[in-house]
C-alpha atoms as a PDB file:
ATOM      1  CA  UNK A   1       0.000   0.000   0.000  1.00  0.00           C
ATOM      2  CA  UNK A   2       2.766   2.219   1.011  1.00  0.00           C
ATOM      3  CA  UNK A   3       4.160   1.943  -2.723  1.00  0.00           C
ATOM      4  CA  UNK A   4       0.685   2.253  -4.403  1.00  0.00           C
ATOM      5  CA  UNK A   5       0.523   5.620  -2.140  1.00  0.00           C
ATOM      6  CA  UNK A   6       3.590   6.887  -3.767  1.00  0.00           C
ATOM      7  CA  UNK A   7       2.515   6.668  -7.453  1.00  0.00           C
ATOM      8  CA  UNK A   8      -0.362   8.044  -6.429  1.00  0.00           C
ATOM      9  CA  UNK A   9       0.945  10.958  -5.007  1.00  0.00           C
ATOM     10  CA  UNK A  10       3.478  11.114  -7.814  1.00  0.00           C
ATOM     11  CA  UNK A  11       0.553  11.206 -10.679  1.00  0.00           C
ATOM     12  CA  UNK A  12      -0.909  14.151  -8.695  1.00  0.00           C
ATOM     13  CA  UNK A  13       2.010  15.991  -7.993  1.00  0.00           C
ATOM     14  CA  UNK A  14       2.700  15.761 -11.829  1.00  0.00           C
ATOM     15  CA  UNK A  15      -0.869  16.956 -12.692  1.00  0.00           C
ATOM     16  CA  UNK A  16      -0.426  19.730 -10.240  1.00  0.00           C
ATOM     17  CA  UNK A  17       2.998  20.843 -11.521  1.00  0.00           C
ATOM     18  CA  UNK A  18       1.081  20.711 -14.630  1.00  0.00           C
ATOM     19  CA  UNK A  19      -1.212  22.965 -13.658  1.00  0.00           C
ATOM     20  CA  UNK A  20       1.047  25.395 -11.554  1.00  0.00           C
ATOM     21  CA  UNK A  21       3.511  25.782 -14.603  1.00  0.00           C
ATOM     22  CA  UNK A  22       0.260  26.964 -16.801  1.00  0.00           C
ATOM     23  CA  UNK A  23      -0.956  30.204 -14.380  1.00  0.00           C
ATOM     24  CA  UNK A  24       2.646  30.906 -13.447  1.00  0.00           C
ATOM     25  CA  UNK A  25       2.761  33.462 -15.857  1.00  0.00           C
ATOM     26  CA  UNK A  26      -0.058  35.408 -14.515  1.00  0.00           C
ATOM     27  CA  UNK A  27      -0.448  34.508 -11.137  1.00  0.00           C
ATOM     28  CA  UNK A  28       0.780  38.001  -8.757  1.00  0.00           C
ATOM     29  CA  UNK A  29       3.713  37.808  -6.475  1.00  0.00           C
ATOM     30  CA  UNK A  30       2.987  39.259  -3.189  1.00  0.00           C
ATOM     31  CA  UNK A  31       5.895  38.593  -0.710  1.00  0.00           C
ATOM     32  CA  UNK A  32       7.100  39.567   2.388  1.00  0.00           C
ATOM     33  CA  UNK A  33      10.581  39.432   4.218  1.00  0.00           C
ATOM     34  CA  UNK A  34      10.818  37.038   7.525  1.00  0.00           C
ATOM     35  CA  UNK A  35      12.301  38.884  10.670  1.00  0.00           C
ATOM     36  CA  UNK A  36      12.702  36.953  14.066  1.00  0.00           C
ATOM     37  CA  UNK A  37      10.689  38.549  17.065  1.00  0.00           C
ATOM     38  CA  UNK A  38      12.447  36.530  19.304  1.00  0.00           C
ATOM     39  CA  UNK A  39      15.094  34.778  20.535  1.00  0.00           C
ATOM     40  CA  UNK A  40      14.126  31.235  20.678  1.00  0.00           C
ATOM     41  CA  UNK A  41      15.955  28.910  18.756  1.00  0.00           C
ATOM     42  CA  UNK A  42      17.024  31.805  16.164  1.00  0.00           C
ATOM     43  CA  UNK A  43      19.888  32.599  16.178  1.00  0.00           C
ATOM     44  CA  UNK A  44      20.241  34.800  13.131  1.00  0.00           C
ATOM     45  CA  UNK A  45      19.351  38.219  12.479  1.00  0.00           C
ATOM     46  CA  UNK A  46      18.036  39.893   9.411  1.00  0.00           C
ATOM     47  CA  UNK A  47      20.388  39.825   6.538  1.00  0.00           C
ATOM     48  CA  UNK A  48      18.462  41.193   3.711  1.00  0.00           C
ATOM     49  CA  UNK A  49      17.597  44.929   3.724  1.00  0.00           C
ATOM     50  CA  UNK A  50      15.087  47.287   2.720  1.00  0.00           C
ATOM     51  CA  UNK A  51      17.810  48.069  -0.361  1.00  0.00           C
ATOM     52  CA  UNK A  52      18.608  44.822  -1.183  1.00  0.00           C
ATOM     53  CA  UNK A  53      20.017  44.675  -4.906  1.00  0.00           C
ATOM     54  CA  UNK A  54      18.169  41.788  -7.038  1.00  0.00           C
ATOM     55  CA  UNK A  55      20.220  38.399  -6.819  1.00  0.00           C
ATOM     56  CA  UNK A  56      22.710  38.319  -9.466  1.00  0.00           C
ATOM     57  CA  UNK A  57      22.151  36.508 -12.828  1.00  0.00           C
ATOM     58  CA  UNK A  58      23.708  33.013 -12.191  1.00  0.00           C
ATOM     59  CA  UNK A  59      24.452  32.320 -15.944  1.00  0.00           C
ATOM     60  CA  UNK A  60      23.387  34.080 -18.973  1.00  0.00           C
ATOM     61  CA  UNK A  61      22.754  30.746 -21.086  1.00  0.00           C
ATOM     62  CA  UNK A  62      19.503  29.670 -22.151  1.00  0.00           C
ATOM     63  CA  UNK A  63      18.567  26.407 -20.552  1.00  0.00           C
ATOM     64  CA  UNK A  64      17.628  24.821 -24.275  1.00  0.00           C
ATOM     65  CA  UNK A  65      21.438  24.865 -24.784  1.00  0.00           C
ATOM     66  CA  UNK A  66      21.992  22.344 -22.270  1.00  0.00           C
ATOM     67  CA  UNK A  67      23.136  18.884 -23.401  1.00  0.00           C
ATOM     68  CA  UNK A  68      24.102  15.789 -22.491  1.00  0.00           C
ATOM     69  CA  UNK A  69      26.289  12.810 -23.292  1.00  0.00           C
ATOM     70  CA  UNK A  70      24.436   9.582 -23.469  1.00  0.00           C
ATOM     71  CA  UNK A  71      24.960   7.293 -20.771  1.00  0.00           C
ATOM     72  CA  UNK A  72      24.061   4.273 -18.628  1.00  0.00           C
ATOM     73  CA  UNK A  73      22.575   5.328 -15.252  1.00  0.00           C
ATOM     74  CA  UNK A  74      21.905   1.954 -13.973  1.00  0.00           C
ATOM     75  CA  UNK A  75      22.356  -1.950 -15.092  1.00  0.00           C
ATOM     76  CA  UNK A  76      20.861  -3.938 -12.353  1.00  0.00           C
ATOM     77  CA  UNK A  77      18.759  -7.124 -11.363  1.00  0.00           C
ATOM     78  CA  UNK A  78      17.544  -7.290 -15.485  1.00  0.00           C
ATOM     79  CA  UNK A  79      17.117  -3.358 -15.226  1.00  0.00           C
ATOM     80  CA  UNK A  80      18.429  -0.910 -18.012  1.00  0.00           C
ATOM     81  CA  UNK A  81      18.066   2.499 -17.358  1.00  0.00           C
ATOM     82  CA  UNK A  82      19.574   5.134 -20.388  1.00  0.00           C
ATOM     83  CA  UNK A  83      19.616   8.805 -20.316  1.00  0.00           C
ATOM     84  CA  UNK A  84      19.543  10.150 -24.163  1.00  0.00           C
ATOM     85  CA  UNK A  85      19.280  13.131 -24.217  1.00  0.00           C
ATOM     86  CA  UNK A  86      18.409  16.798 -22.388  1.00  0.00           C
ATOM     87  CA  UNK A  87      15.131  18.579 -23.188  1.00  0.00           C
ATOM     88  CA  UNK A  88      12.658  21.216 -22.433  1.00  0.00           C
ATOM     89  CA  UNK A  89       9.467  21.892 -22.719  1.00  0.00           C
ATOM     90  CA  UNK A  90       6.961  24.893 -22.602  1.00  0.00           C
ATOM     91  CA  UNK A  91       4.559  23.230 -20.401  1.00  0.00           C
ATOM     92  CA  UNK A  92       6.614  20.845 -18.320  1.00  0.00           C
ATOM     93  CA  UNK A  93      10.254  22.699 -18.415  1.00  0.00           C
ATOM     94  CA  UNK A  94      13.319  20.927 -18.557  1.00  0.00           C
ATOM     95  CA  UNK A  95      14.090  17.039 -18.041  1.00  0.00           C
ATOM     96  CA  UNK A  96      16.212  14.148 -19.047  1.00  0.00           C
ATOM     97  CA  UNK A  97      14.533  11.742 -21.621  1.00  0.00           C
ATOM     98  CA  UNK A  98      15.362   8.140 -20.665  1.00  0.00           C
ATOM     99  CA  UNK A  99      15.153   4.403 -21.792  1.00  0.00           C
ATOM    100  CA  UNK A 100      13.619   2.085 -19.488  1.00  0.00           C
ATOM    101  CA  UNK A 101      14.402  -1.506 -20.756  1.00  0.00           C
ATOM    102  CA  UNK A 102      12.700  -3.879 -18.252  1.00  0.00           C
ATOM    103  CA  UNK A 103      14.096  -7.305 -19.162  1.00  0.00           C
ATOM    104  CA  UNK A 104      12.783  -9.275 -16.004  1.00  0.00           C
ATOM    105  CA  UNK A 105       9.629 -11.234 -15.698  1.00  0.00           C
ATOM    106  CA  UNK A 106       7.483  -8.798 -13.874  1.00  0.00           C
ATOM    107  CA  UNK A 107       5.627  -5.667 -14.273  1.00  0.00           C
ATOM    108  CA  UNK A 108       8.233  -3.147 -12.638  1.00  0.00           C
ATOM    109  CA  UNK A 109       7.287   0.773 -11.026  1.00  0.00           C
ATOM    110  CA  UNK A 110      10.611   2.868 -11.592  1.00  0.00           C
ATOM    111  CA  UNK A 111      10.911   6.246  -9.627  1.00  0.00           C
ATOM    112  CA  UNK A 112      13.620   8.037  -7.129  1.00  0.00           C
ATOM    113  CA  UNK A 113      14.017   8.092  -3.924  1.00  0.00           C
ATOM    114  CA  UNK A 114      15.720  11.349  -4.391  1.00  0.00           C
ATOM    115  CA  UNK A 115      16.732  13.718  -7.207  1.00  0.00           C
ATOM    116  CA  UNK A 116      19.775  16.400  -6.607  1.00  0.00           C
ATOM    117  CA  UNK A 117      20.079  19.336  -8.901  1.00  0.00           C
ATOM    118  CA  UNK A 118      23.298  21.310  -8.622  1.00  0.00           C
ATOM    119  CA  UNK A 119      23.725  19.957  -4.885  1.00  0.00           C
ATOM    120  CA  UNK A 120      19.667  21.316  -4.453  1.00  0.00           C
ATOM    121  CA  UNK A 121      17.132  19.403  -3.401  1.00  0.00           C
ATOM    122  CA  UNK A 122      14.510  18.821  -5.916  1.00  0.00           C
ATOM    123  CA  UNK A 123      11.123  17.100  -5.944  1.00  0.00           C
ATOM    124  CA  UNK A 124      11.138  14.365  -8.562  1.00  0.00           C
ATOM    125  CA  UNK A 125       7.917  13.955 -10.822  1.00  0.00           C
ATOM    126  CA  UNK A 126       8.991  10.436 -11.955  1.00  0.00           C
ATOM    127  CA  UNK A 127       6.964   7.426 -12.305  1.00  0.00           C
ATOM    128  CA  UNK A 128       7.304   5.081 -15.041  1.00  0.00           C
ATOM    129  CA  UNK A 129       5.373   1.437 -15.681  1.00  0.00           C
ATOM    130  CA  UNK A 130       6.735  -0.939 -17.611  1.00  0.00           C
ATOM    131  CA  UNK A 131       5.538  -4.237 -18.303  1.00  0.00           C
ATOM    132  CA  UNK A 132       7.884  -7.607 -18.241  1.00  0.00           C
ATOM    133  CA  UNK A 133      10.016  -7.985 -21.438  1.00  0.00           C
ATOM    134  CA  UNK A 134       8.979  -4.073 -22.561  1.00  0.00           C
ATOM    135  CA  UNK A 135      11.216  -0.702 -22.452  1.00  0.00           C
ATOM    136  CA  UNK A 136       9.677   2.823 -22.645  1.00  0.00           C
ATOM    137  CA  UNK A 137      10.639   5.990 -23.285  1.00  0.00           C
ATOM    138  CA  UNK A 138      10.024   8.494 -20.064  1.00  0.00           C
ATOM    139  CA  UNK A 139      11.326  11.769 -18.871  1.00  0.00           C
ATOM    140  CA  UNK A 140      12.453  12.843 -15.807  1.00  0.00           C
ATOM    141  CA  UNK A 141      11.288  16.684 -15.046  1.00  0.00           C
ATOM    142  CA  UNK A 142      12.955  19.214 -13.188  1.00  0.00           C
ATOM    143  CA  UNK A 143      10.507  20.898 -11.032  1.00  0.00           C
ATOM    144  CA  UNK A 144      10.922  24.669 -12.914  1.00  0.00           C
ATOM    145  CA  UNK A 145       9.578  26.142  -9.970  1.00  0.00           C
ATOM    146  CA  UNK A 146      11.501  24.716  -7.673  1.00  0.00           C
ATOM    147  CA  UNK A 147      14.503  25.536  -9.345  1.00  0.00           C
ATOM    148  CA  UNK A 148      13.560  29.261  -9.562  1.00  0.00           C
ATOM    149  CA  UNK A 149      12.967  28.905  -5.733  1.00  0.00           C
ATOM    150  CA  UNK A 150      16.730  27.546  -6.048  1.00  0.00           C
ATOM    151  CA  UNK A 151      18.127  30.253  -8.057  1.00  0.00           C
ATOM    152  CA  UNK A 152      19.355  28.004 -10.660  1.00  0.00           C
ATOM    153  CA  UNK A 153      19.573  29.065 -13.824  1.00  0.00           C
ATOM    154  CA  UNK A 154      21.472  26.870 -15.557  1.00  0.00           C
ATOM    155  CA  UNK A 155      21.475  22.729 -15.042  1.00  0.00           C
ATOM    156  CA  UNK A 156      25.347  21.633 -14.687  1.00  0.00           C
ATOM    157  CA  UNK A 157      24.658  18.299 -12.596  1.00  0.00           C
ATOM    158  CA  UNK A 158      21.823  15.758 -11.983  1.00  0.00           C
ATOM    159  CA  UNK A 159      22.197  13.414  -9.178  1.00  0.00           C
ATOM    160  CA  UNK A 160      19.748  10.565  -9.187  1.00  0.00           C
ATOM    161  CA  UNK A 161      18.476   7.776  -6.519  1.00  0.00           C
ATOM    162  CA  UNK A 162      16.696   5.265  -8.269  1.00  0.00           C
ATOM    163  CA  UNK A 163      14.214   2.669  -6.469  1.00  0.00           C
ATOM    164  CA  UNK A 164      12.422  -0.041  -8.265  1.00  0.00           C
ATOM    165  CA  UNK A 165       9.920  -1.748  -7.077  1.00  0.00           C
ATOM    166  CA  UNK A 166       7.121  -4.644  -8.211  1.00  0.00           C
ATOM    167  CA  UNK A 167       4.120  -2.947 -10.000  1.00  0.00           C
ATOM    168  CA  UNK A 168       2.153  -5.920  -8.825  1.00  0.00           C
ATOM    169  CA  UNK A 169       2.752  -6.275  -5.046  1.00  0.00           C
ATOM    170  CA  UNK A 170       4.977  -3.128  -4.320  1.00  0.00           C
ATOM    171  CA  UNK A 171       7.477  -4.895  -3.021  1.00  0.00           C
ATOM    172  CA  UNK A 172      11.263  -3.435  -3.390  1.00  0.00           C
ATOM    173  CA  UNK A 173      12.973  -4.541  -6.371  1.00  0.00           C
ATOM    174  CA  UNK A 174      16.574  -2.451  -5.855  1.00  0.00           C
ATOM    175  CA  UNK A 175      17.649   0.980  -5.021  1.00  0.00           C
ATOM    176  CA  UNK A 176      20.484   2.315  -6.938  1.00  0.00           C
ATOM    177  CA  UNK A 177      23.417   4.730  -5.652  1.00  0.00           C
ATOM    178  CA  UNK A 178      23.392   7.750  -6.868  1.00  0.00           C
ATOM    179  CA  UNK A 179      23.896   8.318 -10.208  1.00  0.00           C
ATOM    180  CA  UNK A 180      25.727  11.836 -11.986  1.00  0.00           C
ATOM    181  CA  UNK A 181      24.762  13.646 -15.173  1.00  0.00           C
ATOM    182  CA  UNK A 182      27.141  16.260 -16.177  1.00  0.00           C
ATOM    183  CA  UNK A 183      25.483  18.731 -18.437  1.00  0.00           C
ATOM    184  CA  UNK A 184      27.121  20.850 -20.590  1.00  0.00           C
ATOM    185  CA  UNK A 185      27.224  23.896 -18.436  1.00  0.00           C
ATOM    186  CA  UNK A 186      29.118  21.410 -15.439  1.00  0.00           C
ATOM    187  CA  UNK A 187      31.924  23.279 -15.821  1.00  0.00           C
ATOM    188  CA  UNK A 188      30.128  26.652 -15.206  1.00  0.00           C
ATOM    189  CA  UNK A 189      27.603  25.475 -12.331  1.00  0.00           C
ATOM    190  CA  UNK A 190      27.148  28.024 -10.024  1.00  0.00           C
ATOM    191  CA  UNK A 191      26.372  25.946  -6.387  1.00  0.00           C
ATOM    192  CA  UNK A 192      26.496  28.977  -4.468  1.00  0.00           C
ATOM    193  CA  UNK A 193      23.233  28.924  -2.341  1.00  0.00           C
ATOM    194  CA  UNK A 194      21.117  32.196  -1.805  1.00  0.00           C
ATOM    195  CA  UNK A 195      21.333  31.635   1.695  1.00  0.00           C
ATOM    196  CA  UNK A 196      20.159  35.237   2.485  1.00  0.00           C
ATOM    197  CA  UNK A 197      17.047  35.958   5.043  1.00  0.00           C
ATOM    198  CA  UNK A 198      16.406  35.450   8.568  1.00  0.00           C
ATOM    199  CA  UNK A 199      18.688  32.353  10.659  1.00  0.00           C
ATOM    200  CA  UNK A 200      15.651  30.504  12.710  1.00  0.00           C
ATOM    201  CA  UNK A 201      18.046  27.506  13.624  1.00  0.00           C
ATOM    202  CA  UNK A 202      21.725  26.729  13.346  1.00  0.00           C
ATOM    203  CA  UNK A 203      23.106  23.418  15.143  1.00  0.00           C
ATOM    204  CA  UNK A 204      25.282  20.744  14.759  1.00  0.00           C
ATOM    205  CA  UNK A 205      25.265  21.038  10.341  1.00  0.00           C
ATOM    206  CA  UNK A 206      21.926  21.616  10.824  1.00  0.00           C
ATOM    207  CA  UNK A 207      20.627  25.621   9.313  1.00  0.00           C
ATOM    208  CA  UNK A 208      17.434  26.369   8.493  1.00  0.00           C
ATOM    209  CA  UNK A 209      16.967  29.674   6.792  1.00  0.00           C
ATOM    210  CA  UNK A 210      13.719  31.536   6.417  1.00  0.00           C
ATOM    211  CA  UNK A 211      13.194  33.640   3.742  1.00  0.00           C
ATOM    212  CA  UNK A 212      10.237  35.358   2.128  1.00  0.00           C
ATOM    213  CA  UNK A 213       6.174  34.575   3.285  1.00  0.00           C
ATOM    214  CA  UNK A 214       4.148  34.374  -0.508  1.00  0.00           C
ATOM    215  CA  UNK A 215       0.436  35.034  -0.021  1.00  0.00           C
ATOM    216  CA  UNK A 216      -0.585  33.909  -3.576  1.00  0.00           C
ATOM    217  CA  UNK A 217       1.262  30.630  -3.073  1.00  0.00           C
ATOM    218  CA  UNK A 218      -0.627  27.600  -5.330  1.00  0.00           C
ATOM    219  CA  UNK A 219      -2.714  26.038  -2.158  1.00  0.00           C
ATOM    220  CA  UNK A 220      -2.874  29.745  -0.208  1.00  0.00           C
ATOM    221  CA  UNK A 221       0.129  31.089   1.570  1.00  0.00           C
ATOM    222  CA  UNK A 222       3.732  29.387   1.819  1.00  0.00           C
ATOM    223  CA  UNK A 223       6.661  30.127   3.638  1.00  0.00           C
ATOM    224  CA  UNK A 224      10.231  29.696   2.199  1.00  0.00           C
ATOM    225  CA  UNK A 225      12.649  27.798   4.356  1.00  0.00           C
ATOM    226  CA  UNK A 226      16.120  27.583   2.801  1.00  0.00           C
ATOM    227  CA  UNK A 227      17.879  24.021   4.541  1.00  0.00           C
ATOM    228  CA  UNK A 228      21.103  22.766   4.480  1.00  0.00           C
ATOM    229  CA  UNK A 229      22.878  19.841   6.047  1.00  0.00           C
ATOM    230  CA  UNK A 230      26.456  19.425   6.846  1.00  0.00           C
ATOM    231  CA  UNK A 231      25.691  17.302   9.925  1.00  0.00           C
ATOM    232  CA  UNK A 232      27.300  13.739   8.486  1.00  0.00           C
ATOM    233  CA  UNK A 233      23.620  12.584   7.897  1.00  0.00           C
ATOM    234  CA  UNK A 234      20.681  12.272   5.602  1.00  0.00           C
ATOM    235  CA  UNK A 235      18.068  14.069   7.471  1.00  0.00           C
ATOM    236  CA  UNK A 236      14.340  15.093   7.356  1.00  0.00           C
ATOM    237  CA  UNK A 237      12.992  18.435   8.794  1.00  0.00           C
ATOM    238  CA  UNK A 238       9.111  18.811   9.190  1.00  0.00           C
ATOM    239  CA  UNK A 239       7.239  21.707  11.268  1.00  0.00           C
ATOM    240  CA  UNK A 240       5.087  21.379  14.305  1.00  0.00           C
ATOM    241  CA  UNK A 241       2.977  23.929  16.373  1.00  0.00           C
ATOM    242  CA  UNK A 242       2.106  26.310  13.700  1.00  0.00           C
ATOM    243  CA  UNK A 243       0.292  29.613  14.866  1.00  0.00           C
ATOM    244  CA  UNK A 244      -0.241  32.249  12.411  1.00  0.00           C
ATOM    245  CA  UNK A 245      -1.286  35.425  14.047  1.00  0.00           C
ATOM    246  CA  UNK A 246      -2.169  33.719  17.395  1.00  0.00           C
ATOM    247  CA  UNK A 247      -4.307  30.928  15.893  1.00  0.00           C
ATOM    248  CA  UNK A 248      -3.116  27.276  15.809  1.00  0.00           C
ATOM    249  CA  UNK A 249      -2.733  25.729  12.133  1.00  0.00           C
ATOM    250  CA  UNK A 250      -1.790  22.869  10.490  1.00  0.00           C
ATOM    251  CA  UNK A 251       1.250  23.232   8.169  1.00  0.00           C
ATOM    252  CA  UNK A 252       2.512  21.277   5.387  1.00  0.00           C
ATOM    253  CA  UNK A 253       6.106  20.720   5.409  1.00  0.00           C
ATOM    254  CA  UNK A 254       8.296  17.692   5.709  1.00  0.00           C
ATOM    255  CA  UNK A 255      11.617  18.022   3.554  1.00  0.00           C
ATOM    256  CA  UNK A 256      14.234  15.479   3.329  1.00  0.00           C
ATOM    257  CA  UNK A 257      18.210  16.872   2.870  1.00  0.00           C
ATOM    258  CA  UNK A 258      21.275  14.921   1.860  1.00  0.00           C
ATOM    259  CA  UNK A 259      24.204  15.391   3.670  1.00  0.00           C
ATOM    260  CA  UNK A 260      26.768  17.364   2.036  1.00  0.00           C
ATOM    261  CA  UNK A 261      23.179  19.288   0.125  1.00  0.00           C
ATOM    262  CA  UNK A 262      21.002  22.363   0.611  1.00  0.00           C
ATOM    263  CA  UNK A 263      16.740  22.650   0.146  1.00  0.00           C
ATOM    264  CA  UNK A 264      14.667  25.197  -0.645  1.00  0.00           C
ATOM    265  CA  UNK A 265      11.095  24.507   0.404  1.00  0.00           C
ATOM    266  CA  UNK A 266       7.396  25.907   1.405  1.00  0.00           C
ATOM    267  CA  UNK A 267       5.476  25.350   4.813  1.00  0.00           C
ATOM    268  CA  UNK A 268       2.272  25.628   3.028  1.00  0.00           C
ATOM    269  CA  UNK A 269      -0.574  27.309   4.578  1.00  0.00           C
ATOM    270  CA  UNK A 270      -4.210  26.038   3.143  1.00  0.00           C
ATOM    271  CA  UNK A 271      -6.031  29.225   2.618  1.00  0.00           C
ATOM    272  CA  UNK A 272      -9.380  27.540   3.442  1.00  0.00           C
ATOM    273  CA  UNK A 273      -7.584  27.355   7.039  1.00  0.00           C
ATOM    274  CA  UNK A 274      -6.665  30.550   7.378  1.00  0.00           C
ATOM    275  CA  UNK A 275     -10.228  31.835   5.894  1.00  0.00           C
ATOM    276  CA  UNK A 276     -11.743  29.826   8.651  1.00  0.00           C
ATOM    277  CA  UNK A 277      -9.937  31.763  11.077  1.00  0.00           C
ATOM    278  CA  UNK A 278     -10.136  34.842   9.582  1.00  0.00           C
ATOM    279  CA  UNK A 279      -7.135  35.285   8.699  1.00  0.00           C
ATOM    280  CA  UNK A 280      -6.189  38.129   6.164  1.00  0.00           C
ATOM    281  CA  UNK A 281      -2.238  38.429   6.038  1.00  0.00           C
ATOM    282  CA  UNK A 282       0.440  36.942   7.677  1.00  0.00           C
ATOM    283  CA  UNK A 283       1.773  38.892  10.617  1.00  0.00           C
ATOM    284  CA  UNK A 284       2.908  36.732  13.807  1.00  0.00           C
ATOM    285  CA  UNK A 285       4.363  33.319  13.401  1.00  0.00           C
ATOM    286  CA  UNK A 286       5.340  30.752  15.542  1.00  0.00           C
ATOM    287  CA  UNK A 287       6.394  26.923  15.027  1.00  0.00           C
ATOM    288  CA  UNK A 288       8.572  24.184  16.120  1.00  0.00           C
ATOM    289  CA  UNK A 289      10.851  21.992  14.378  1.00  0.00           C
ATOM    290  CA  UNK A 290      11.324  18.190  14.476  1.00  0.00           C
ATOM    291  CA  UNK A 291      14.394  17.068  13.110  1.00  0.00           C
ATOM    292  CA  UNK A 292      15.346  13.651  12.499  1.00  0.00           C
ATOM    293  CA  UNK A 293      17.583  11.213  10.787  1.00  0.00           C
ATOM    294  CA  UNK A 294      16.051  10.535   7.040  1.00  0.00           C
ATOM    295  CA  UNK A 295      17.424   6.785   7.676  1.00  0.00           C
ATOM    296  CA  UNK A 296      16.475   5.581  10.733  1.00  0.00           C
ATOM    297  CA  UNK A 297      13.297   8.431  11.337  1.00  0.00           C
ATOM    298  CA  UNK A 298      15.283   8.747  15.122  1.00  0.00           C
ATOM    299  CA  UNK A 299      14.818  12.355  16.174  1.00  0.00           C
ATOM    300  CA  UNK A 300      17.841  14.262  15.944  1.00  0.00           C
ATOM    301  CA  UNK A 301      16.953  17.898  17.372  1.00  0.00           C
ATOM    302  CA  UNK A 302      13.559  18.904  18.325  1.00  0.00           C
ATOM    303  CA  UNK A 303      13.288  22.933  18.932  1.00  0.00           C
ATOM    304  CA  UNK A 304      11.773  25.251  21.316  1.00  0.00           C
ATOM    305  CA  UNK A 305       8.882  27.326  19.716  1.00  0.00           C
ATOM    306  CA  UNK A 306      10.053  30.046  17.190  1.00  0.00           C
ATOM    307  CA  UNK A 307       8.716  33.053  16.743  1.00  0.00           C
ATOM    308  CA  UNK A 308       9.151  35.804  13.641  1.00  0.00           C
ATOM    309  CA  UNK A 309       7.175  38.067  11.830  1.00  0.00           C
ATOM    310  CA  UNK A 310       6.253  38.821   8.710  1.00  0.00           C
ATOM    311  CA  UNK A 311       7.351  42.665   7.210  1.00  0.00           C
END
């Protein structure tokens, strides 16, 4: 079930992307900058100012330029997995086309257990089915807005965490290592993190960075937490006792960070929530967070309640 729950979710968050990349170009950006009110567990102060210059251009090629080398990503267990070739598209944005040969004697489910873009942490939108004895042709997408979020602008590594796993009964075929794709532009990546806004945690390779609120996020309002992890670890943040303005929520946020890598990600604030509380901007906010090792789920850290506000 837990498997069947995961292409599920995968098929929606494609549709969703889908949908998202469509009224992108229209949709109004209303953000504000995060500013502790507090002590807490914060120990950061406000690094971006009223004057702040726009974040500098992080390369000036267009992304349709990018290409690969053909390549082998994984050979496993009857398992042929080929990247051919870099593309992009209007709708979808840019992704690595791939050959999934299935030469075993069951109905296999391929999809990641993690995708890395320019040391970034990126959602994958990959499920492909392919029936015993069959191949297909898929593509992998690179979340565009979560690369914007990222402030990449040019694609100069993929890093890729396959798991396969019986269409059938769900149970675990294999999960790969990691896998590289050097792009063209490798040589050029810019991995330099905009790591500007307020410091709400720092501890033991542990930083979590908030940055800007968005009121006319997708689902209603979202909060921008930059992560990164230099603790040894794969680890998993998620957020616990959310109030916005005084009045207790319920988040959505659980983000999972390779050692060594950095994540940008939204708590997302369901606007049918804050409508039933009345709620008309984002002023006071206060949460906890729960981290923990991404291996083992053991908790690692769990904070004292952090407060910030909204300007």
């Amino acid at each position: 079930m837990k498997r069947k729950f995961q292409v599920m979710t995968a098929v929606l968050c494609m549709a969703l992307f889908a949908l998202m990349a469509l009224g992108s170009g229209s949709s109004k950006t209303d953000t504000k900058e995060i500013v502790t009110s507090n002590n807490g567990d914060a120990s950061g102060t406000k690094e971006n100012g009223d004057n702040e210059s726009p974040t500098p251009d992080k390369g000036n090629d267009d992304s349709s330029a990018v290409t690969i080398g053909e390549q082998v990503l994984l050979d496993k267990g009857g398992i042929v997995i080929t990247a051919k070739e870099y593309v992009s598209d209007i709708i979808w944005g840019d992704g690595i086309k791939l050959l999934v040969e299935n030469n075993t004697d069951k109905a296999v489910t391929v999809g990641c257990n993690a995708l890395i873009v320019n040391n970034c942490m990126i959602s994958d939108l990959f499920v492909a089915d392919v029936a015993a004895g069959k191949k297909s042709n898929e593509v992998m997408y690179l979340s565009s807005s979560e690369l914007k979020a990222a402030g990449i602008d040019s694609v100069g590594q993929v890093e890729i965490y396959f798991h396969v796993y019986d269409s059938d009964t769900y149970e675990d075929i294999l999960d790969s290592e990691h896998v590289t794709i050097k792009t063209s532009k490798f040589d050029n990546m810019d991995t330099t993190p905009d790591d500007s806004g307020t410091e709400l945690y720092n501890k033991d390779g542990i930083r979590i960075v908030g940055k800007t609120v968005d009121e006319n996020s997708f689902w209603g309002s979202a909060i921008l937490l930059y992560c990164e992890n230099k603790s040894g670890k794969n680890v998993g943040i998620s957020v616990e006792d959310m109030s916005i303005n005084g009045f207790m929520l319920s988040p959505f946020f659980s983000t999972t960070v390779y050692d060594g890598k950095m994540a940008f990600d939204e708590v997302t604030v369901f606007s049918s929530e804050l409508e039933e509380n009345g709620i008309e901007e984002i002023n006071e906010v206060e949460l906890k967070f729960r981290i923990f090792d991404a291996d083992t789920y053991k908790t690692i850290a769990e904070t004292d309640a952090i407060s910030f506000s909204a300007k």
